[in-house]
Protein backbone atom coordinates (compact mmCIF):
# COMPACT_ATOMS: atom_id res chain seq x y z
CA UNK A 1 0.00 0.00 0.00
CA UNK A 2 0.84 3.68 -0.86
CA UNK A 3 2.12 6.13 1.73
CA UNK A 4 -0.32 8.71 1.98
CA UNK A 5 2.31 11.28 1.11
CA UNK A 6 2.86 8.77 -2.10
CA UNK A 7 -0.30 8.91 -2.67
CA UNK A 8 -0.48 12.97 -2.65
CA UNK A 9 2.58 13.08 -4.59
CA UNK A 10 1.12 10.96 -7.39
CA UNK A 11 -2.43 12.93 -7.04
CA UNK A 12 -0.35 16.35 -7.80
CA UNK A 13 1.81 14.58 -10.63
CA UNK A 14 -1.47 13.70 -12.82
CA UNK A 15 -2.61 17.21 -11.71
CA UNK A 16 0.81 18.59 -13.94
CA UNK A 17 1.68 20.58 -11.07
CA UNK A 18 5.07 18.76 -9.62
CA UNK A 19 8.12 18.25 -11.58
CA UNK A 20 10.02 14.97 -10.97
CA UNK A 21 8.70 11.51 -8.49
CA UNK A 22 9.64 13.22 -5.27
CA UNK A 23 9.08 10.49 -1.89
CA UNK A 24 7.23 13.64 -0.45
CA UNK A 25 5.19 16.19 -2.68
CA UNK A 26 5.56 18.99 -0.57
CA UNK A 27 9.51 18.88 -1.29
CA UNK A 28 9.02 18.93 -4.88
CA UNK A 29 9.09 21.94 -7.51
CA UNK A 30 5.77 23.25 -8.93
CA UNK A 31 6.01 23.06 -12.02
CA UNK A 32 3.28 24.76 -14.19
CA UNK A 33 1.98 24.76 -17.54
CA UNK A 34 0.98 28.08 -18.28
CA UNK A 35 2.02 31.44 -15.94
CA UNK A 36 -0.14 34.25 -15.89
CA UNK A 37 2.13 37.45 -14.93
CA UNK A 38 0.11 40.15 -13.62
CA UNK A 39 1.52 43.66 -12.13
CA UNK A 40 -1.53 44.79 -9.94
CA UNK A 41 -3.94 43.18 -7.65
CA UNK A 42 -6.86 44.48 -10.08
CA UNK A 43 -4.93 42.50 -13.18
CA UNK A 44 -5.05 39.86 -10.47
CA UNK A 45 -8.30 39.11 -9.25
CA UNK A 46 -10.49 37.63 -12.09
CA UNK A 47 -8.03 34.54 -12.19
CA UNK A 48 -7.88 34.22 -9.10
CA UNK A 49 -11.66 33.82 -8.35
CA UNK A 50 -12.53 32.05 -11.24
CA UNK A 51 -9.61 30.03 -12.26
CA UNK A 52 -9.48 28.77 -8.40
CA UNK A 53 -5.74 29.59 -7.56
CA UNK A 54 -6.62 28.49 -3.91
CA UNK A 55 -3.11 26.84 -3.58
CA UNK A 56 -0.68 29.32 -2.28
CA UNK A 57 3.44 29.07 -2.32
CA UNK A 58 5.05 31.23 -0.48
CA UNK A 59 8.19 32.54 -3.02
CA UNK A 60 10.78 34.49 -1.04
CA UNK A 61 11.68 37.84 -2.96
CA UNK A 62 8.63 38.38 -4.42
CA UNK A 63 6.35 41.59 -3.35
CA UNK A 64 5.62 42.16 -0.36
CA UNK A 65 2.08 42.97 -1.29
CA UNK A 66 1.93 39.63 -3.44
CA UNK A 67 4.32 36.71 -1.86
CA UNK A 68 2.21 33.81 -2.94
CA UNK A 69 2.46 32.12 -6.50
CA UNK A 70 -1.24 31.07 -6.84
CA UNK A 71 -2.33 28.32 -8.35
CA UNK A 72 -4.67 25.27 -9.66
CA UNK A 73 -4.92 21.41 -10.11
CA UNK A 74 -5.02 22.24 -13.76
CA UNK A 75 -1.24 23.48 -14.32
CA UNK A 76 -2.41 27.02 -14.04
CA UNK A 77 -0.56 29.59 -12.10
CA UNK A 78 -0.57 33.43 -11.02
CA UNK A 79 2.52 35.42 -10.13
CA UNK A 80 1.57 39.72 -8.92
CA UNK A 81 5.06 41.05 -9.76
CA UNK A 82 3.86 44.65 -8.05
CA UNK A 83 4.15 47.77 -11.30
CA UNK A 84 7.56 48.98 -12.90
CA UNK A 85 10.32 48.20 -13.52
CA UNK A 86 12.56 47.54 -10.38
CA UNK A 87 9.41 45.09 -9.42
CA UNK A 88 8.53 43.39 -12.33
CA UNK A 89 12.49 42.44 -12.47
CA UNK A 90 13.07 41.80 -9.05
CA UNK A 91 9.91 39.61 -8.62
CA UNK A 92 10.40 37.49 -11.95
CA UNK A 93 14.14 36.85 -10.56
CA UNK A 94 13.27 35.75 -7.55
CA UNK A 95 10.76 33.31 -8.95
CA UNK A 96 12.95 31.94 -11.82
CA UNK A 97 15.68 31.35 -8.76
CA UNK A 98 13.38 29.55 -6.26
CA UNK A 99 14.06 25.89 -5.94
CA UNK A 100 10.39 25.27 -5.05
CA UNK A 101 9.46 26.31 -8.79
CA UNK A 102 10.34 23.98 -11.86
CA UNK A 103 9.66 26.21 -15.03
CA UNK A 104 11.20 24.02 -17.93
CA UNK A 105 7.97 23.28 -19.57
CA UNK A 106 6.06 26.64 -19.00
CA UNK A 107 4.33 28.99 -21.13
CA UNK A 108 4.20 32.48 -20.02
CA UNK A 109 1.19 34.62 -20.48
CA UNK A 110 2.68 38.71 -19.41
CA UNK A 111 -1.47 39.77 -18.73
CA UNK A 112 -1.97 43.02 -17.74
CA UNK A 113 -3.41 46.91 -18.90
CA UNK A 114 -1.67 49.34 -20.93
CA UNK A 115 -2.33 52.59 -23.22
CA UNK A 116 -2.91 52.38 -26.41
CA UNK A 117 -2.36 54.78 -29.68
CA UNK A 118 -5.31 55.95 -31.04
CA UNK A 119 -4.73 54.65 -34.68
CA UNK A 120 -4.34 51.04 -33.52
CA UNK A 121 -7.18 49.97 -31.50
CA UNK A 122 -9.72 51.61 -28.77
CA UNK A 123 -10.70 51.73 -24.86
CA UNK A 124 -10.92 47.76 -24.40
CA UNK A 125 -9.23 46.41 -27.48
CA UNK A 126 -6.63 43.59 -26.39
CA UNK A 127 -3.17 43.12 -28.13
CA UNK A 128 -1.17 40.45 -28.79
CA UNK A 129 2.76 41.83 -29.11
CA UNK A 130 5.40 40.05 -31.38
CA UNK A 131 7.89 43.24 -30.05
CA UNK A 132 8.80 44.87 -26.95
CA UNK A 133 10.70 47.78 -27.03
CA UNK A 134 12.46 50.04 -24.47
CA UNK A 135 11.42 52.96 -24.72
CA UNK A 136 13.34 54.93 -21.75
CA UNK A 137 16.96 54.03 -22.64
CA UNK A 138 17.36 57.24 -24.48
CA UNK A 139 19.34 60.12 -24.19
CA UNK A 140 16.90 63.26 -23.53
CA UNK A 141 17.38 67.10 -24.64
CA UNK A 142 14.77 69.84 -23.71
CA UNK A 143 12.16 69.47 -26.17
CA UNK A 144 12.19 72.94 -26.18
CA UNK A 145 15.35 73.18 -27.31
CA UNK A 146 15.10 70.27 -30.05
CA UNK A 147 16.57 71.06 -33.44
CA UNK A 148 14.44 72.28 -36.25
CA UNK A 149 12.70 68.59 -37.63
CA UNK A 150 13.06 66.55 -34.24
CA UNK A 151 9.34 65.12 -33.05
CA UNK A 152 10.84 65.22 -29.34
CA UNK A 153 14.23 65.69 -27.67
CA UNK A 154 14.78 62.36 -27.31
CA UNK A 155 17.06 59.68 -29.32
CA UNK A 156 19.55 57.07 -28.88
CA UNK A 157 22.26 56.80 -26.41
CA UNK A 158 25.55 57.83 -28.55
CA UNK A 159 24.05 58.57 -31.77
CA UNK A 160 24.14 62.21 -33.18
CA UNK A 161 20.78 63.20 -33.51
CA UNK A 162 16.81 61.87 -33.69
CA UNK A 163 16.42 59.04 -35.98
CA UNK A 164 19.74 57.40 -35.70
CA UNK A 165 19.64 53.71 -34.88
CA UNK A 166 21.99 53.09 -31.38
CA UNK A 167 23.95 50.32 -30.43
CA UNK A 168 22.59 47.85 -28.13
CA UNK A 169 24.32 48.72 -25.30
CA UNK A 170 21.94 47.78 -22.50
CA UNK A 171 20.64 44.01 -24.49
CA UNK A 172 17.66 44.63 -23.14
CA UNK A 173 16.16 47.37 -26.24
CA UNK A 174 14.23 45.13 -27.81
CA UNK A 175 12.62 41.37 -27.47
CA UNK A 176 11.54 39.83 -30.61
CA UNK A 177 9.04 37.49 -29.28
CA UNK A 178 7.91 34.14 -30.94
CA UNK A 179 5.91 34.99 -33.56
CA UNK A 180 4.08 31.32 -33.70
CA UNK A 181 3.23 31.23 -30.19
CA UNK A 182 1.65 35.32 -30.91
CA UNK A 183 0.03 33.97 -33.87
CA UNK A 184 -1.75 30.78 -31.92
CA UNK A 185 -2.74 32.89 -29.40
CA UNK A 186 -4.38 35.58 -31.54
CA UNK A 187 -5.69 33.01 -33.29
CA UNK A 188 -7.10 31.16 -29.71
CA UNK A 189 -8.86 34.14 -28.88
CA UNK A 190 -9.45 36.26 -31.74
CA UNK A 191 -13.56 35.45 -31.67
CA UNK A 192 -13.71 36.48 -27.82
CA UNK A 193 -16.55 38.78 -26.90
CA UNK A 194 -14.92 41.63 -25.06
CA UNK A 195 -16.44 44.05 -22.55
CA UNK A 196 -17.63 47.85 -23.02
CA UNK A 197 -19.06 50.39 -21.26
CA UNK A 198 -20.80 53.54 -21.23
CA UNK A 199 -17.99 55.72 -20.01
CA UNK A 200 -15.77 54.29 -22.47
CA UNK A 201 -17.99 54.64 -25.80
CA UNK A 202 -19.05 57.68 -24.93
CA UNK A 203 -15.11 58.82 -24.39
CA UNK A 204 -13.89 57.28 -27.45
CA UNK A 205 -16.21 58.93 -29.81
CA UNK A 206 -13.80 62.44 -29.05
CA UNK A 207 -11.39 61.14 -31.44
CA UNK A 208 -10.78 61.41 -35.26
CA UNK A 209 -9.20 58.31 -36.17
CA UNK A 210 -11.83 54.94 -37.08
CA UNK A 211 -10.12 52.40 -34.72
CA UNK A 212 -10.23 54.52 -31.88
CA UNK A 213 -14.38 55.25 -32.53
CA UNK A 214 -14.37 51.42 -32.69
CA UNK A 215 -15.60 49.04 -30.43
CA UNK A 216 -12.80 47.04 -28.81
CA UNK A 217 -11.82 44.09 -30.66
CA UNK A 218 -8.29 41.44 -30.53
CA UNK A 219 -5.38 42.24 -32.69
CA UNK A 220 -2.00 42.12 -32.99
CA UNK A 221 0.82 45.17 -32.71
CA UNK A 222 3.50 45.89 -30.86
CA UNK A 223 4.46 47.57 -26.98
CA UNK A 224 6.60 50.08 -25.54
CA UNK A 225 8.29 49.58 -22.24
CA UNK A 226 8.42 52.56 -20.05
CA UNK A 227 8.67 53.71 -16.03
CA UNK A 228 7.48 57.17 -17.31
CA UNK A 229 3.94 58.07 -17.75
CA UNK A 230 3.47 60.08 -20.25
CA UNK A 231 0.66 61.59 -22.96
CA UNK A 232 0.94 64.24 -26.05
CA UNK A 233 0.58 63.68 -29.47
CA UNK A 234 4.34 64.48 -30.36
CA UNK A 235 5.56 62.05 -27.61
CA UNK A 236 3.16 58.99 -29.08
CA UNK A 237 4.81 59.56 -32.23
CA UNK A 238 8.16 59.74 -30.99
CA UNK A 239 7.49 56.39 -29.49
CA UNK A 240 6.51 54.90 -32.72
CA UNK A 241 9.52 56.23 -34.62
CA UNK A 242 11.49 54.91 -31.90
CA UNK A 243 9.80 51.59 -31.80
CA UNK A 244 10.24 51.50 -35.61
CA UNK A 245 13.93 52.40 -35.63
CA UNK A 246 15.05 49.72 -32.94
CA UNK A 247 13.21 46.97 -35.05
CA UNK A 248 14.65 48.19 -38.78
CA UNK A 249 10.91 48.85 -39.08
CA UNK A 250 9.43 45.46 -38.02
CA UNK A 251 7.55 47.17 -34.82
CA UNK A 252 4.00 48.20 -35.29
CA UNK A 253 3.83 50.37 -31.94
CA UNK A 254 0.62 50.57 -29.83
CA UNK A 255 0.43 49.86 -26.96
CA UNK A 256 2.87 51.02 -23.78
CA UNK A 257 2.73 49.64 -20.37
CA UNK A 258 5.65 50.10 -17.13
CA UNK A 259 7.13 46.34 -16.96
CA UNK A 260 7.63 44.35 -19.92
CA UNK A 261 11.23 44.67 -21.33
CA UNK A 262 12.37 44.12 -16.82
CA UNK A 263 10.11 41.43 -17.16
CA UNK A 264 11.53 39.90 -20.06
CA UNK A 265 14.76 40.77 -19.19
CA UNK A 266 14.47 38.90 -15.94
CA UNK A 267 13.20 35.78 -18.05
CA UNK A 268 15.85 35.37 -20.14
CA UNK A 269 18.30 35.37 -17.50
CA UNK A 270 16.39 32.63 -16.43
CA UNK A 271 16.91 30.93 -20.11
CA UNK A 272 20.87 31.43 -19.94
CA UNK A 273 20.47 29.51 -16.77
CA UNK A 274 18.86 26.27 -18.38
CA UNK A 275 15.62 27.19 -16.44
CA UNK A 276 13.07 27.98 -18.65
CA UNK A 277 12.41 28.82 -22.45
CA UNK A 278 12.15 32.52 -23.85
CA UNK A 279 9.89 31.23 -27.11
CA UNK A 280 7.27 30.38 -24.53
CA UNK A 281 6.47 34.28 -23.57
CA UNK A 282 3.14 35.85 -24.95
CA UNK A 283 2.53 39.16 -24.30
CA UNK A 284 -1.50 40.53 -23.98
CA UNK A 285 -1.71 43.97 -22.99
CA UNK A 286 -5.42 45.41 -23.10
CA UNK A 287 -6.44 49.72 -23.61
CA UNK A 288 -7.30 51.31 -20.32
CA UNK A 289 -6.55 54.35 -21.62
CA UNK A 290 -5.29 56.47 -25.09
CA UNK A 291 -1.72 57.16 -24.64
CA UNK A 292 -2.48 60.85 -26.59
CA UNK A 293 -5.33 63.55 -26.15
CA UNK A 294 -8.16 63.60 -28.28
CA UNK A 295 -8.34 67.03 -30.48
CA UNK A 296 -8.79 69.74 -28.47
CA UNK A 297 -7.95 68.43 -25.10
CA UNK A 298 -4.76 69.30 -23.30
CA UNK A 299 -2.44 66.49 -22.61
CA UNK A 300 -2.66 66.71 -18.65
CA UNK A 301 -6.25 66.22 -18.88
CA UNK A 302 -5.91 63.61 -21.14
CA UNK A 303 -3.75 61.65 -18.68
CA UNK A 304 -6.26 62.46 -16.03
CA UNK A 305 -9.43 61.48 -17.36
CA UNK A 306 -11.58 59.10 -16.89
CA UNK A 307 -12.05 57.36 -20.12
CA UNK A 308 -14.38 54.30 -18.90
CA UNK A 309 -11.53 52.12 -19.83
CA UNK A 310 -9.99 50.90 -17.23
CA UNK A 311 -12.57 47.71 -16.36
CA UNK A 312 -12.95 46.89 -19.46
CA UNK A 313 -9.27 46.25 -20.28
CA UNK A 314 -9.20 44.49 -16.74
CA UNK A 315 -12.02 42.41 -17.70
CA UNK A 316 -10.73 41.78 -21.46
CA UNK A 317 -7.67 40.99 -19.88
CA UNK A 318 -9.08 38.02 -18.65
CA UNK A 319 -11.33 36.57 -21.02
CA UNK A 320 -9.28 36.94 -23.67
CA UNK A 321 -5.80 35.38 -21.79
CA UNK A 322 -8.15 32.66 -20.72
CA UNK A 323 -8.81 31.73 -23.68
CA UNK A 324 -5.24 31.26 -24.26
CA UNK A 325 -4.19 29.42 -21.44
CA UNK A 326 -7.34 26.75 -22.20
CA UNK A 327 -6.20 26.43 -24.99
CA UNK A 328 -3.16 25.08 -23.75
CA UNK A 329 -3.99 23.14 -20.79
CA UNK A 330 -7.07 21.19 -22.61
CA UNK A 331 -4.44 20.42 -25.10
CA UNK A 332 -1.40 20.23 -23.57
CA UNK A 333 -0.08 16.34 -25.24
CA UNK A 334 -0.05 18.91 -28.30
CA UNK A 335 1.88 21.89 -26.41
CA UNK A 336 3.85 20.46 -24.14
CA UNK A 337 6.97 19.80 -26.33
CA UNK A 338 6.39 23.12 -28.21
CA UNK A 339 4.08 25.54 -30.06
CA UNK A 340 1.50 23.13 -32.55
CA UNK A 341 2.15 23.32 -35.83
CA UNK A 342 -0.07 25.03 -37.74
């Protein structure tokens, strides 16, 4: 007969949620399938009520506000790094580093809110990046004082003016993600039937451009990594010129968020180490908010206001990751060695 710590062992193997045959399952790794990385407890909470992440590990280093990893019998897990950058690196070390945490299989879903640019998508549209780029490591003039022809006083670190392409001299500019992984989960939740409101149709109608009057919808485009908040139409296209130049063009900019590139950064450290696998990263970020003011309104007002986005993109957050991470973990024989062919 079984020991009954045998016996719970083998219940949490079949569950996908210990790595290895250890003698006693509370000494093993978890080891999930899919990681949902959230920043704030709002980006939080839907998975953990309704996925049931009732089983809490206490990871040392992670926030103090979130020190659990959180997760189900189904291979599902939820990591709160806290917002920006020191956190989001800091946390995602400390996880990757924990011996009570076996990543080597995992998918990584990067869940959270973001701003978007008004020519890409609306108030509750969620996007699916293929790029992240960096878009603080920049040397900065006063804009006031930015040659005839710049957009902004910003541009790259050692270059001689704006539109130069930089070195890399940080690694850590830009992340190409896996564009098969980006295109199976587009393509996973691409039908999902997001959330609106009011506040946010009402808000949206202010601006010019067609996607922005749209209702929110699923696509794909690119993000922008930055501590700064920040608004104005001459910034947002500074940002896309500089997402543009770092990529040789590849980079559709739209949205821009506080944690990615730390977040990724933090990630592949853990791939040099043999501990995970960086063509396993999605990135969702959904449209609290417009990242520029609609005609007429100033850009402090536009970084104040309350657009009616922000539960939206927290619900569409959700619903449309979810659909994601099902689709992995009701199919996992197909993902476990890899993204499915197409």
């Amino acid at each position: 007969m079984k020991s009954s710590s045998s016996l719970l062992a083998a219940t949490l193997l079949g569950c996908g949620l210990v790595a290895g045959s250890p003698a006693l399952a509370a000494d093993a790794p978890v080891a999930p399938k899919v990681l949902v990385i959230s920043m704030f407890k709002h980006e939080a909470s839907s998975w953990l009520e309704k996925e049931g992440l009732t089983d809490k590990i206490a990871i040392d280093g992670l926030s103090e506000d979130f020190p659990d990893l959180s997760c189900n019998d189904r291979g599902l897990c939820l990591v709160t790094t806290s917002m920006g950058y020191a956190n989001a690196a800091s946390s995602i070390t400390a996880l990757v580093l924990s011996p009570k945490v076996d990543l080597s299989q995992t998918y990584f879903l990067i869940a959270g809110i973001a701003g978007i640019d008004p020519a890409n998508g609306t108030l509750g549209s969620a996007m699916w990046a293929r790029y992240a780029i960096d878009g603080g490591l920049q040397w900065r003039i006063d804009d006031r004082k930015a040659p005839e022809g710049w957009v902004s006083g910003g541009f790259g670190m050692f270059s001689k003016g704006y539109g130069e392409k930089p070195g890399s001299f940080y690694g850590t500019e830009v992340y190409h993600l896996n564009e098969a992984l980006a295109d199976a989960a587009f393509e996973a939740s691409k039908d999902v039937d997001l959330a609106d409101s009011e506040g946010a149709a009402a808000y949206r109608a202010h601006y010019a451009e067609e996607a922005a009057k749209a209702k929110p919808s699923v696509g794909m485009c690119d993000t922008v990594s930055t501590d700064q908040w920040w608004h104005g139409v001459a910034l947002g296209e500074a940002m896309n010129d500089w997402a543009a130049l770092l990529s040789d063009g590849a980079a559709d900019y739209c949205t821009t968020q506080q944690e990615d590139n730390a977040t990724l950064t933090a990630l592949s450290r853990g791939e040099k180490l043999g501990k995970l696998h960086m063509d396993r990263v999605v990135i969702l970020r959904t449209a609290s908010n417009f990242d520029r003011p609609y005609p007429g309104q100033a850009p402090q007002d536009s970084l104040n206001a309350n657009s009616g986005g922000f539960m939206p993109a927290i619900t569409n957050a959700y619903l449309v990751g979810k659909a994601f991470t099902d689709t992995v973990l009701d199919n996992w024989a197909d993902w476990k060695d890899g993204v499915p062919a197409r």
